[in-house]
Every structure is written in structure tokens, then in C-alpha cells.
Protein backbone atom coordinates (compact mmCIF):
# COMPACT_ATOMS: atom_id res chain seq x y z
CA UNK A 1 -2.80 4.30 13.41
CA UNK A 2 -1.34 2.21 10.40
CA UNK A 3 1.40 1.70 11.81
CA UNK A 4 0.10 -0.03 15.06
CA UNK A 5 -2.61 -2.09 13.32
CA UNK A 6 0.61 -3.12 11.47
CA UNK A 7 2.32 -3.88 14.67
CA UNK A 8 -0.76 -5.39 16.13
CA UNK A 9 -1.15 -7.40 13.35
CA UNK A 10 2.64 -8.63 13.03
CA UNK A 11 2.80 -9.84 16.55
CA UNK A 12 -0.55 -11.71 16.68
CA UNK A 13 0.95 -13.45 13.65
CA UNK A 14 3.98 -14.13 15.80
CA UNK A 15 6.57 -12.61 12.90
CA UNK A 16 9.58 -10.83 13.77
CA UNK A 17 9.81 -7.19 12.69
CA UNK A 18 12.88 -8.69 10.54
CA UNK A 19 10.48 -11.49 9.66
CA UNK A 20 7.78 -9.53 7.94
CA UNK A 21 9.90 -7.32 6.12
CA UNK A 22 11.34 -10.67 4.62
CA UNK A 23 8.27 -12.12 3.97
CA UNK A 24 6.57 -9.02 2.02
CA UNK A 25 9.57 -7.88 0.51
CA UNK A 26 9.86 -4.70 2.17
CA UNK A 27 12.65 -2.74 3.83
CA UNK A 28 12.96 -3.62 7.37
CA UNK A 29 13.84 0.06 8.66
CA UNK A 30 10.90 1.62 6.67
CA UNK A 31 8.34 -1.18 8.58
CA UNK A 32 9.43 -0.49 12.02
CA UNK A 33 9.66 3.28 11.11
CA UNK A 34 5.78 2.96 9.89
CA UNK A 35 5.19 1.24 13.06
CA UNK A 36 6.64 3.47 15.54
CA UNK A 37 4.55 5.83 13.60
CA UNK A 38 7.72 8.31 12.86
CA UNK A 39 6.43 7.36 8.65
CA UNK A 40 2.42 8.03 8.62
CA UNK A 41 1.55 7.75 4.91
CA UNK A 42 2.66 4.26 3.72
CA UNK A 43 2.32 4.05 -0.12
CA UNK A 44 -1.07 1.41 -1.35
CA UNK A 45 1.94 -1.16 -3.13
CA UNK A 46 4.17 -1.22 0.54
CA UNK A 47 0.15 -2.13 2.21
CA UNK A 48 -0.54 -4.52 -0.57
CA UNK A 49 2.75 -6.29 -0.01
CA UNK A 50 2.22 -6.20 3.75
CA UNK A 51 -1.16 -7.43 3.88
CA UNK A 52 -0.12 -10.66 2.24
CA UNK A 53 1.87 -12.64 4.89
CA UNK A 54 -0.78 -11.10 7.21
CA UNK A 55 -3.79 -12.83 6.14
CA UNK A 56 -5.52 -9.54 5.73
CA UNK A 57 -6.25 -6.90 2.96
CA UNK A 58 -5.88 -2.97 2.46
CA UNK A 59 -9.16 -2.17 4.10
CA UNK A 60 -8.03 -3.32 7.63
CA UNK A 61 -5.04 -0.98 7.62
CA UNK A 62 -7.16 2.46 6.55
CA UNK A 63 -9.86 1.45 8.85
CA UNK A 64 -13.40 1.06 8.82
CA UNK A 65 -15.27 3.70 8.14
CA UNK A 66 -13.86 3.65 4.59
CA UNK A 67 -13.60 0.04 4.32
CA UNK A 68 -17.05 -0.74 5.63
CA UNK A 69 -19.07 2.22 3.92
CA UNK A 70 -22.25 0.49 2.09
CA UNK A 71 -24.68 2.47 0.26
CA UNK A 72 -27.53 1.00 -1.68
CA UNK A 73 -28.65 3.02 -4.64
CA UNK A 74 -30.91 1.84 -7.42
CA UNK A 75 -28.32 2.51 -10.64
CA UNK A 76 -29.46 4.85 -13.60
CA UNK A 77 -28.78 3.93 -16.96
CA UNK A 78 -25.68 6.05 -17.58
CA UNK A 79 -24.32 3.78 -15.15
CA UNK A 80 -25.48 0.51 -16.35
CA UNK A 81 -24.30 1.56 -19.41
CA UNK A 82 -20.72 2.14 -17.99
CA UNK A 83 -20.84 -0.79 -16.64
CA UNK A 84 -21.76 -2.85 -19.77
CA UNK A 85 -18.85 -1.21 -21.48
CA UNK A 86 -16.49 -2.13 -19.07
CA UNK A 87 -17.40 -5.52 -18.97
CA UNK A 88 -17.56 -5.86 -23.37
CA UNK A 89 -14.12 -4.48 -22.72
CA UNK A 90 -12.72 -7.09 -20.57
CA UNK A 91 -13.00 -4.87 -16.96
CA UNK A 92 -12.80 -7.74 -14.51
CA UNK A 93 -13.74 -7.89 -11.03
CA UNK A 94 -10.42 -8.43 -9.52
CA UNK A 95 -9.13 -5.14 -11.39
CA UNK A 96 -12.60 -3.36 -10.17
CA UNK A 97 -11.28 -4.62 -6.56
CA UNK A 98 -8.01 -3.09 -7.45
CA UNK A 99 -9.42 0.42 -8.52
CA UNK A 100 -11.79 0.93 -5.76
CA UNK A 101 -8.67 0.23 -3.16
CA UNK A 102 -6.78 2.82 -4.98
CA UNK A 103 -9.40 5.03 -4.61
CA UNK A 104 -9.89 4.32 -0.44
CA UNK A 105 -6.17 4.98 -0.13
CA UNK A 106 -6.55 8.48 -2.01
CA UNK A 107 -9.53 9.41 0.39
CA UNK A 108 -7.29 8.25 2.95
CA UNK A 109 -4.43 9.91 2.24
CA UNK A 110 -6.56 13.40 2.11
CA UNK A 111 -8.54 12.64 5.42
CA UNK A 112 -4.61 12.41 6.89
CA UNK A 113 -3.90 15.80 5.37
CA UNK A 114 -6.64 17.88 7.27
């Protein structure tokens, strides 16, 4: 499923296979072998690098239902205070980005595994 939103992806962008794997500083062999599907569980740095020339982000490659989950909950104060600390310790919202894609891929990854 990566593998042909990767393809899908590549071609709409009108890059070569050889191209891409230039381009995101990956190894041309492992991309088309993630494309043809024969390599199913790309690592979060090889979609990171990917998603770059692409013009997209992590989210489009593990797919919707995990990228597009929203839940509204009213926070309790063990959380605001979490959240407080982080910030009076420098947590920024680019490295909160970073830490809830890591955390997508790792539901990903055990969603592939059943």
C-alpha cells in the first residue's frame, strides 16, 4: 500500500524511479523494491526523506485513518501540567510534530503485523 502511494505519488510528480532516489537520498533498488511492494515496512527516516521532493508528509504514506484520527477531549490537569513542563523546558511544536509521527509509524508498523 506504501509502496504504490509511493509510486502514485512519484509519477504524478513526473520523477524517474532513478530520479527520486536522487532527490531524497535514498537507494534506488530499495525504492523500487518498496514500490513493487516485495519491501512492506519502510523505516519513518527512508518516509521522511521521501516525502520531501514529494510535496507531501508521513501521514499520506500510512494512510488515513491514522493520519486523520481527531478526538476532542476536554484536558485534565495532569495533562496541562505535562504540558506546561514541556513547554518551561523548551518542547517545541515542530519536535511535538516529530514525536506524534513516530508514534503513527509504531501503530502502523503493529497494524501491519496482525
Amino acid at each position: 500500500m506504501i509502496g504504490r502511494k509511493i509510486k502514485e505519488m512519484r509519477q504524478k510528480r513526473g520523477y524517474s524511479l532513478s530520479e527520486l532516489a536522487k532527490q531524497a537520498d535514498v537507494s534506488k533498488s530499495y525504492l523500487s523494491q518498496i514500490e513493487r511492494g516485495f519491501q512492506s515496512n519502510p523505516s519513518l527516516q527512508f518516509l521522511q526523506k521521501i516525502s520531501i521532493p514529494l510535496g507531501t508528509n508521513i501521514d499520506y504514506f500510512i494512510g488515513e485513518s491514522l493520519a486523520q484520527k481527531e478526538v476532542h477531549i476536554d484536558l485534565d490537569d495532569e495533562w496541562k501540567s505535562l504540558i506546561k513542563k514541556a513547554l518551561e523546558n523548551g518542547l517545541k511544536k515542530e519536535d511535538f510534530r516529530e514525536y506524534l509521527n513516530y508514534i503513527k509509524f509504531q501503530t502502523w508498523i503493529k497494524e501491519q503485523k496482525k
